[in-house]
N, C-alpha and C. Protein backbone atom coordinates (compact mmCIF):
# COMPACT_ATOMS: atom_id res chain seq x y z
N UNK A 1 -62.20 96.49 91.58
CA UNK A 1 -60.86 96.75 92.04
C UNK A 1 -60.13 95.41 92.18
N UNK A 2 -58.78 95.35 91.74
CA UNK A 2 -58.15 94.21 91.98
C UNK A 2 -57.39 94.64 93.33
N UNK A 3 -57.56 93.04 93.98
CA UNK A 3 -57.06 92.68 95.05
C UNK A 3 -55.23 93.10 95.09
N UNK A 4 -54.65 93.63 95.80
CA UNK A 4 -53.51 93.34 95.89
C UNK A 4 -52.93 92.05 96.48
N UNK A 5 -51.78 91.98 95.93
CA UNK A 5 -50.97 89.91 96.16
C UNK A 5 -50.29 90.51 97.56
N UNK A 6 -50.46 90.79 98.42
CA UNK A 6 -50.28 91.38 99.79
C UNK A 6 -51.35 91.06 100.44
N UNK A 7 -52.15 91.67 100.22
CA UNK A 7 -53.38 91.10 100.82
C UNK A 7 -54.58 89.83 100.89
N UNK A 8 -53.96 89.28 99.70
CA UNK A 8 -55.06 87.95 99.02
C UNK A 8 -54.54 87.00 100.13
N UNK A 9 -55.24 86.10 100.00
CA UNK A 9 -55.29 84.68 100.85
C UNK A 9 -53.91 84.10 100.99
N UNK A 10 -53.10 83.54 101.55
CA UNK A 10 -51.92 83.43 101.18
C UNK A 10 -51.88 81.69 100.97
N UNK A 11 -51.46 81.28 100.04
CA UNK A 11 -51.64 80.04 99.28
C UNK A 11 -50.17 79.44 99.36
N UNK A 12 -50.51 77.79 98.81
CA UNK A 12 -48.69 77.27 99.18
C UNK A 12 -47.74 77.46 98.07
N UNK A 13 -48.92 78.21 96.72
CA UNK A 13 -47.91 78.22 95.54
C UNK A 13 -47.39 79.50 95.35
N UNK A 14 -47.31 80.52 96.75
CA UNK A 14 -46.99 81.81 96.77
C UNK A 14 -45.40 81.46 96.70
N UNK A 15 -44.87 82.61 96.12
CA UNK A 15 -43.44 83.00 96.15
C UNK A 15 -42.76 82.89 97.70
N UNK A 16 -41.43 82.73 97.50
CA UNK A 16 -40.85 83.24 98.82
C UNK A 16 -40.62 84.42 99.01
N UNK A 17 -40.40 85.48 97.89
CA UNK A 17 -40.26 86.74 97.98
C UNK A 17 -41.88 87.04 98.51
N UNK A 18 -43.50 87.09 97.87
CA UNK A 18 -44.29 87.25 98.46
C UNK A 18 -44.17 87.43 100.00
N UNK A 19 -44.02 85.69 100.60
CA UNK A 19 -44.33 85.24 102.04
C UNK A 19 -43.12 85.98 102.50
N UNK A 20 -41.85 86.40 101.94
CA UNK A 20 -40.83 86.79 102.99
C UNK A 20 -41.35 88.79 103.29
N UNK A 21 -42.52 89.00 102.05
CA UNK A 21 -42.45 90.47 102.13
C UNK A 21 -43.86 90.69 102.95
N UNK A 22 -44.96 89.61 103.40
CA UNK A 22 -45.86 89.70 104.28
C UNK A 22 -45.05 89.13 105.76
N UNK A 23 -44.11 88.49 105.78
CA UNK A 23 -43.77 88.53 107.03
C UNK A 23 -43.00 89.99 107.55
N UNK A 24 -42.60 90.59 106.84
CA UNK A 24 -41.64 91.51 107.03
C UNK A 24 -42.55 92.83 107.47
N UNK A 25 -43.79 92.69 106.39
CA UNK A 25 -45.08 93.91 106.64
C UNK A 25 -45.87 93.72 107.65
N UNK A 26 -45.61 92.62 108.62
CA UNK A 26 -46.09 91.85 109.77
C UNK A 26 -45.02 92.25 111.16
N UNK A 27 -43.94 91.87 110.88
CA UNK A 27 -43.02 91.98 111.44
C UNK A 27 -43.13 93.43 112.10
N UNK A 28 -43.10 94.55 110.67
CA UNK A 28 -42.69 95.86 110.92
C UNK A 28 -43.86 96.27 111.55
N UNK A 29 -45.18 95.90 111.32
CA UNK A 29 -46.65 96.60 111.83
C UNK A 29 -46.63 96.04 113.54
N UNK A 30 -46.15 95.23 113.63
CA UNK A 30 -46.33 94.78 114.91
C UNK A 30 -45.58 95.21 115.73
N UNK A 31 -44.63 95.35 115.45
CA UNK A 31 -43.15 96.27 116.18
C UNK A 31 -43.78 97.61 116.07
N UNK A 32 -44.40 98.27 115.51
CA UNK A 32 -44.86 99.40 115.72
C UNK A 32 -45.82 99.54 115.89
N UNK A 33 -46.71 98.88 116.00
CA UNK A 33 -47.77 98.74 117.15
C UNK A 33 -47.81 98.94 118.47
N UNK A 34 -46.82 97.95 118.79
CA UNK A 34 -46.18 97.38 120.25
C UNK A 34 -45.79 98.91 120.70
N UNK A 35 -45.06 99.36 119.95
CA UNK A 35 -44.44 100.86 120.57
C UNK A 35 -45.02 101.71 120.86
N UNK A 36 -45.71 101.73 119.72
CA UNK A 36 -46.83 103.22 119.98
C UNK A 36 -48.06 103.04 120.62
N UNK A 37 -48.60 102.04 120.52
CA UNK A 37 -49.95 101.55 122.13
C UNK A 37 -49.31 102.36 123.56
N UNK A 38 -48.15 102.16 123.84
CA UNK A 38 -47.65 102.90 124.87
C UNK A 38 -47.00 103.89 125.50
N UNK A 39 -47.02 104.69 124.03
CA UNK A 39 -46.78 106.18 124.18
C UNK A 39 -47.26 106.97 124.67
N UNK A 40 -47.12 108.01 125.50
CA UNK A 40 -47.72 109.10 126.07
C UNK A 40 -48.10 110.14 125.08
N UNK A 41 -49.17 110.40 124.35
CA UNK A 41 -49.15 111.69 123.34
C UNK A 41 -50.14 112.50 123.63
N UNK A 42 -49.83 113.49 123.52
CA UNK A 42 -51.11 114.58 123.64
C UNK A 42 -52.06 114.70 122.36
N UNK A 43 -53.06 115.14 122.71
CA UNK A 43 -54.23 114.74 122.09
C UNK A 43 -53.96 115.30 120.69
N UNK A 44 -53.20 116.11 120.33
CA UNK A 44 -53.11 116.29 119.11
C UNK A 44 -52.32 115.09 117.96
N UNK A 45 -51.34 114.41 118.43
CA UNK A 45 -50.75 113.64 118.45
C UNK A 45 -51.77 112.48 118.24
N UNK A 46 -52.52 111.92 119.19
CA UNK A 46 -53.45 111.34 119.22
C UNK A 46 -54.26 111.41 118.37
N UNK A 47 -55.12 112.58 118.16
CA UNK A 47 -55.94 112.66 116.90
C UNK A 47 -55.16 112.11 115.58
N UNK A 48 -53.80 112.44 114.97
CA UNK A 48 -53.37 112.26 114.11
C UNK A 48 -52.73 110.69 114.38
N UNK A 49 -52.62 109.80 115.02
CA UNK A 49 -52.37 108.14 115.48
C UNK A 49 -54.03 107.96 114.66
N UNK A 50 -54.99 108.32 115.65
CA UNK A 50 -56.60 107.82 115.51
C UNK A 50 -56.66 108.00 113.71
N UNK A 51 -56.55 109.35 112.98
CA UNK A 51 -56.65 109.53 111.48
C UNK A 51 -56.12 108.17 110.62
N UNK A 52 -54.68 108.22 111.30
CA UNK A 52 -54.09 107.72 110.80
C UNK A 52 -54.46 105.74 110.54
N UNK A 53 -54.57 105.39 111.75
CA UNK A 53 -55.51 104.09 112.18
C UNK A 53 -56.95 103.94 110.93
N UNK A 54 -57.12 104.56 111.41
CA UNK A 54 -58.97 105.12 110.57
C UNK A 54 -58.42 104.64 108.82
N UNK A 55 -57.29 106.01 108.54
CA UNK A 55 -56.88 105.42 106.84
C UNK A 55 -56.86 104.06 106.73
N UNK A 56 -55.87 103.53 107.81
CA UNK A 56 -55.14 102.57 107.13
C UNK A 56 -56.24 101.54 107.22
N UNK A 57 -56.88 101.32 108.23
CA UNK A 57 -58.27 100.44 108.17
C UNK A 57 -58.98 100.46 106.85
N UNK A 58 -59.28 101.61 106.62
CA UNK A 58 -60.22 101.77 105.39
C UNK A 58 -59.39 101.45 104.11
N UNK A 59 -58.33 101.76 104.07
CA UNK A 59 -57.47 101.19 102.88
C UNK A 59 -57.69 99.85 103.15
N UNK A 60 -57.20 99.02 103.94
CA UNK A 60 -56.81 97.49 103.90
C UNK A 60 -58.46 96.80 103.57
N UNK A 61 -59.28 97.68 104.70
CA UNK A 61 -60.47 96.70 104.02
C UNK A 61 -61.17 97.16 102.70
N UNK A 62 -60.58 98.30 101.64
CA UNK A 62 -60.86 98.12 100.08
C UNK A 62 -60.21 97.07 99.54
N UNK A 63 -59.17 96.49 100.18
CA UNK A 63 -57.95 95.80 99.20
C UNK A 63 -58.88 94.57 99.02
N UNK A 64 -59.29 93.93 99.50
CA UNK A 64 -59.49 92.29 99.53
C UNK A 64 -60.35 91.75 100.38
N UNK A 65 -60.72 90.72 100.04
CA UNK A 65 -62.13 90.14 101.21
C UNK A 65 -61.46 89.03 101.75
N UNK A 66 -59.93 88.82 101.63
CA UNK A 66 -59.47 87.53 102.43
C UNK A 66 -59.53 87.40 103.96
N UNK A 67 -59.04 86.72 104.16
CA UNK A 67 -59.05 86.48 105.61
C UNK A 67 -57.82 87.00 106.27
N UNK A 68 -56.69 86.89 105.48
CA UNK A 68 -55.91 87.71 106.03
C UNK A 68 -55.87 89.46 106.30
N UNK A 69 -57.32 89.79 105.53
CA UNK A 69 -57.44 91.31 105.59
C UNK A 69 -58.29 91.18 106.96
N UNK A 70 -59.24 90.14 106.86
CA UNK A 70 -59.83 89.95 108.38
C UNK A 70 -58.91 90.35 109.51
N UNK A 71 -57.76 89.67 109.65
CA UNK A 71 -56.49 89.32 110.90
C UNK A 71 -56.00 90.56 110.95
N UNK A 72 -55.74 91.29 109.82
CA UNK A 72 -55.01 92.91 110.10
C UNK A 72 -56.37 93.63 111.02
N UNK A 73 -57.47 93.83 110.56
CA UNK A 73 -58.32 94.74 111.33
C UNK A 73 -58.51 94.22 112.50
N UNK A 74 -58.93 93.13 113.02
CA UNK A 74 -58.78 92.41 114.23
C UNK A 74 -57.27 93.35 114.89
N UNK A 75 -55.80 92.69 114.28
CA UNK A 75 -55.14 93.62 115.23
C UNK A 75 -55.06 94.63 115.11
N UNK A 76 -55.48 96.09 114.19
CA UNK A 76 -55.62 97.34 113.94
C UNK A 76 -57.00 97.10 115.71
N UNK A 77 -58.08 97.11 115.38
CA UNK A 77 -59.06 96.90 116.42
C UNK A 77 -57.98 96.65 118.28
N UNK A 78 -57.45 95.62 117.94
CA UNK A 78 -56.46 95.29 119.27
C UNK A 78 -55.73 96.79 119.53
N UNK A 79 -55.21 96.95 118.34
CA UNK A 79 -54.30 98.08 118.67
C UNK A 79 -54.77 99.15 119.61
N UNK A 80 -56.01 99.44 118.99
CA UNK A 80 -57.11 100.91 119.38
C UNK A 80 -56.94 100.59 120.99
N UNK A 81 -57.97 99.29 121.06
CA UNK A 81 -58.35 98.82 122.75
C UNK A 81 -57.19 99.07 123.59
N UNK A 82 -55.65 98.46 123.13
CA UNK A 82 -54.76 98.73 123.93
C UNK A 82 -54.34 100.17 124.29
N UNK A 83 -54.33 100.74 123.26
CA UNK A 83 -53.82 102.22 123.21
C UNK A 83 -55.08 102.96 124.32
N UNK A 84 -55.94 102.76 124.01
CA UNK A 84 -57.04 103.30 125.53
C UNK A 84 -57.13 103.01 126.50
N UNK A 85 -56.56 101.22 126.71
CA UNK A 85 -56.58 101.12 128.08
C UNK A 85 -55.43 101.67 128.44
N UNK A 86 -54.11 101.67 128.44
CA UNK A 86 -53.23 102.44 128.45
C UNK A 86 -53.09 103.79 128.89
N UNK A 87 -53.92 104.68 128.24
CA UNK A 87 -54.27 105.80 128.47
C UNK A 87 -55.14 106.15 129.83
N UNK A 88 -56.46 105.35 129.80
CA UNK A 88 -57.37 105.32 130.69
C UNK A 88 -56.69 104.62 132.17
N UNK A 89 -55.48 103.58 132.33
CA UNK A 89 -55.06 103.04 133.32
C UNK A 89 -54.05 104.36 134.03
N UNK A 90 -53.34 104.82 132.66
CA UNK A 90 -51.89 106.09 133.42
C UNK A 90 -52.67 107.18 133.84
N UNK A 91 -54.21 107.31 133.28
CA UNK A 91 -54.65 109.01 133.69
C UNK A 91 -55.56 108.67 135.09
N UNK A 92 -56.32 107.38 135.34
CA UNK A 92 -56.72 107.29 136.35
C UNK A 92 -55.46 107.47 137.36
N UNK A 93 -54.12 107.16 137.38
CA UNK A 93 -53.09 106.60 138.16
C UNK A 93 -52.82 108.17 138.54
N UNK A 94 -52.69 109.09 137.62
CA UNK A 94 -52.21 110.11 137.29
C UNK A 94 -53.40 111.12 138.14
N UNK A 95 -54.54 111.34 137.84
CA UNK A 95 -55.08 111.58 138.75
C UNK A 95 -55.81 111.27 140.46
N UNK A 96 -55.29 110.12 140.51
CA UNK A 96 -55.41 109.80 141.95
C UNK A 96 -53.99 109.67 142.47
N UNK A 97 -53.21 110.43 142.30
CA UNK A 97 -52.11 110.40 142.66
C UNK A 97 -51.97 112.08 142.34
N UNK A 98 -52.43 113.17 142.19
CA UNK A 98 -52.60 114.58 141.90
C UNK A 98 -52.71 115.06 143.53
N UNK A 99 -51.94 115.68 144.17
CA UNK A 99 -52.33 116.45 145.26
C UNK A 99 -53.49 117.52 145.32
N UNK A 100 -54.10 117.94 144.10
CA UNK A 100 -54.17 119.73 143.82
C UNK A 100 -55.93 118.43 143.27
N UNK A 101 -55.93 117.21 143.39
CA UNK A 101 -57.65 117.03 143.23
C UNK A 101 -58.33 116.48 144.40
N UNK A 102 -59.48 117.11 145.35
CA UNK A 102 -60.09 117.08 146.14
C UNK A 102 -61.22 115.41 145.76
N UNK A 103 -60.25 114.11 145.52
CA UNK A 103 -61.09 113.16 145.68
C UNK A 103 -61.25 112.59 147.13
N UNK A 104 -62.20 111.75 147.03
CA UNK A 104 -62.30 111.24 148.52
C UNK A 104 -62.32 109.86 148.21
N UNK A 105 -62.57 109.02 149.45
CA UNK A 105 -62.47 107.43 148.93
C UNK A 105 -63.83 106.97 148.15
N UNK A 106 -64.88 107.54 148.09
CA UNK A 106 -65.41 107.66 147.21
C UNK A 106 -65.73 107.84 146.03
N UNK A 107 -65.16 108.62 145.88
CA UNK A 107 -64.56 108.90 144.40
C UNK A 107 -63.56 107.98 143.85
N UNK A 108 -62.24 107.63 144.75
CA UNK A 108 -61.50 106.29 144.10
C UNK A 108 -62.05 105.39 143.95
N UNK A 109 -62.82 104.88 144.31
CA UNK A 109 -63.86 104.04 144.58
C UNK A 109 -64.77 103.61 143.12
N UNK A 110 -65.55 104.48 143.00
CA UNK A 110 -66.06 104.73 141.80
C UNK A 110 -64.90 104.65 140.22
N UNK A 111 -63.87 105.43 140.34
CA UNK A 111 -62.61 105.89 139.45
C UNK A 111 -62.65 103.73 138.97
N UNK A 112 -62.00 103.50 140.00
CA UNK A 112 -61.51 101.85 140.10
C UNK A 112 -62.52 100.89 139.75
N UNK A 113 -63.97 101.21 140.23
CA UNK A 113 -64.78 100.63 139.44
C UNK A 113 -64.85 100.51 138.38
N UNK A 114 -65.03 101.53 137.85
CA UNK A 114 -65.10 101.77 136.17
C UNK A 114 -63.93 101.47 135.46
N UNK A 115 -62.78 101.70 136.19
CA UNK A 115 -62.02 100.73 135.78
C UNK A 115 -61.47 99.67 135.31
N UNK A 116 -62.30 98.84 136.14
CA UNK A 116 -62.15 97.00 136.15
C UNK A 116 -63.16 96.57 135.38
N UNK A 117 -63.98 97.30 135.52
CA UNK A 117 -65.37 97.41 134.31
C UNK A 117 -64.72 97.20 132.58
N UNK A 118 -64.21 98.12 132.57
CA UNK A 118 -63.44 98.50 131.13
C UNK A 118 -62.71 97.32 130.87
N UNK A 119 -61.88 97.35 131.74
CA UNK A 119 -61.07 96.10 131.52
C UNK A 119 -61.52 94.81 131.76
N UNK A 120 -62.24 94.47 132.14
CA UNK A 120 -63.62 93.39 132.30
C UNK A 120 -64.02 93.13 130.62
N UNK A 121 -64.52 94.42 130.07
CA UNK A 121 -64.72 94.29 128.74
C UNK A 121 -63.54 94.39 127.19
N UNK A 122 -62.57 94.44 127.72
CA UNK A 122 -61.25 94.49 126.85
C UNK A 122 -61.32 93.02 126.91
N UNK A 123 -61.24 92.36 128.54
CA UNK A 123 -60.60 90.58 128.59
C UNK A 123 -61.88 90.10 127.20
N UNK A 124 -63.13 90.51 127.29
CA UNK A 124 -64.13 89.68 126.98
C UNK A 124 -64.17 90.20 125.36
N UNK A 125 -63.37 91.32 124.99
CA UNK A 125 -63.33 91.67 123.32
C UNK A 125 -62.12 91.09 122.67
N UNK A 126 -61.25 90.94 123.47
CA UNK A 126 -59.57 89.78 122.85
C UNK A 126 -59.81 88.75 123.18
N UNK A 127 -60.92 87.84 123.95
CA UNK A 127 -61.76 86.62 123.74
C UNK A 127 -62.43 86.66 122.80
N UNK A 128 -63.54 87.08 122.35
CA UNK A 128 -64.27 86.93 121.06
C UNK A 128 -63.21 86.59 120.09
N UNK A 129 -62.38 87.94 120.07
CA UNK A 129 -61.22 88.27 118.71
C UNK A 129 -60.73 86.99 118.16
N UNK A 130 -60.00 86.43 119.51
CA UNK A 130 -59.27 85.61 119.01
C UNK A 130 -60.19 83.61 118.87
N UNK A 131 -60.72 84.33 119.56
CA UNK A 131 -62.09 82.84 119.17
C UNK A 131 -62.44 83.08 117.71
N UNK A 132 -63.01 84.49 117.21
CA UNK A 132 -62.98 84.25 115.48
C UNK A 132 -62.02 83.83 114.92
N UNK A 133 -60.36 84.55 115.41
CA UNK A 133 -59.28 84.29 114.34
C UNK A 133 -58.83 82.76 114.13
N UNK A 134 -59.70 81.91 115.63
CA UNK A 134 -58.84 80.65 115.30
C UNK A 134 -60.32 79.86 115.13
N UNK A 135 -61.56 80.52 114.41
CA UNK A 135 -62.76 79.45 114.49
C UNK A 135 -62.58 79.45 113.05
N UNK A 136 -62.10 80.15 111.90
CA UNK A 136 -62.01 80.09 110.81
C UNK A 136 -61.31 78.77 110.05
């Protein structure tokens, strides 16, 4: 399979049209990233974000073995983590804040643990991340 010129290594004898159309496919993925990590969707919705994630991963890593295909899955990967903690931060909030659930401080207790846990391990997976993206 040939590499697409989108995805290959990006070199200094690239076009400006090239570099102006990976900044722009950068630009636009990230702006919509940013948005949708913090959407509220119901799980159906969700399933079809997750499909959708899943394609586009598997497309980008057929295209090319560059490094810039590296940096997209890294933030495709970011994307996921954010979009769950997100989820996992508003539904804990959401349920300890429910009148109609019989928790006790025990139970918040535990809820908040696992909490900081998670997010304990998000700080320590966008450390690795970005220790590969800049050890290259």
């Amino acid at each position: 399979m040939n590499p697409s010129l989108l995805w290959k290594t990006p070199g200094r004898k690239d076009s400006f049209t090239l570099r102006a159309l990976r900044f722009a496919v950068l630009a636009v993925g990230v702006t919509f990233l940013c948005l949708t990590a913090v959407m509220e969707l119901g799980w159906q919705q969700q399933l079809i974000v997750a499909l959708l994630t899943l394609g586009l991963a598997l497309w980008i890593n057929r295209s090319s073995e560059s490094h810039f295909v590296t940096l997209t899955l890294m933030l495709l990967s970011v994307y996921s983590t954010v979009r769950y903690g997100f989820w996992r931060v508003t539904s804990a909030i959401a349920h300890s804040r429910d009148p109609g659930t019989d928790l006790t401080g025990l139970d918040d207790f535990f809820i908040w643990v696992l909490l900081l846990a998670e997010g304990y391990a998000v700080m320590v997976l966008l450390a690795r991340l970005s220790a590969d993206a800049v050890g290259r």
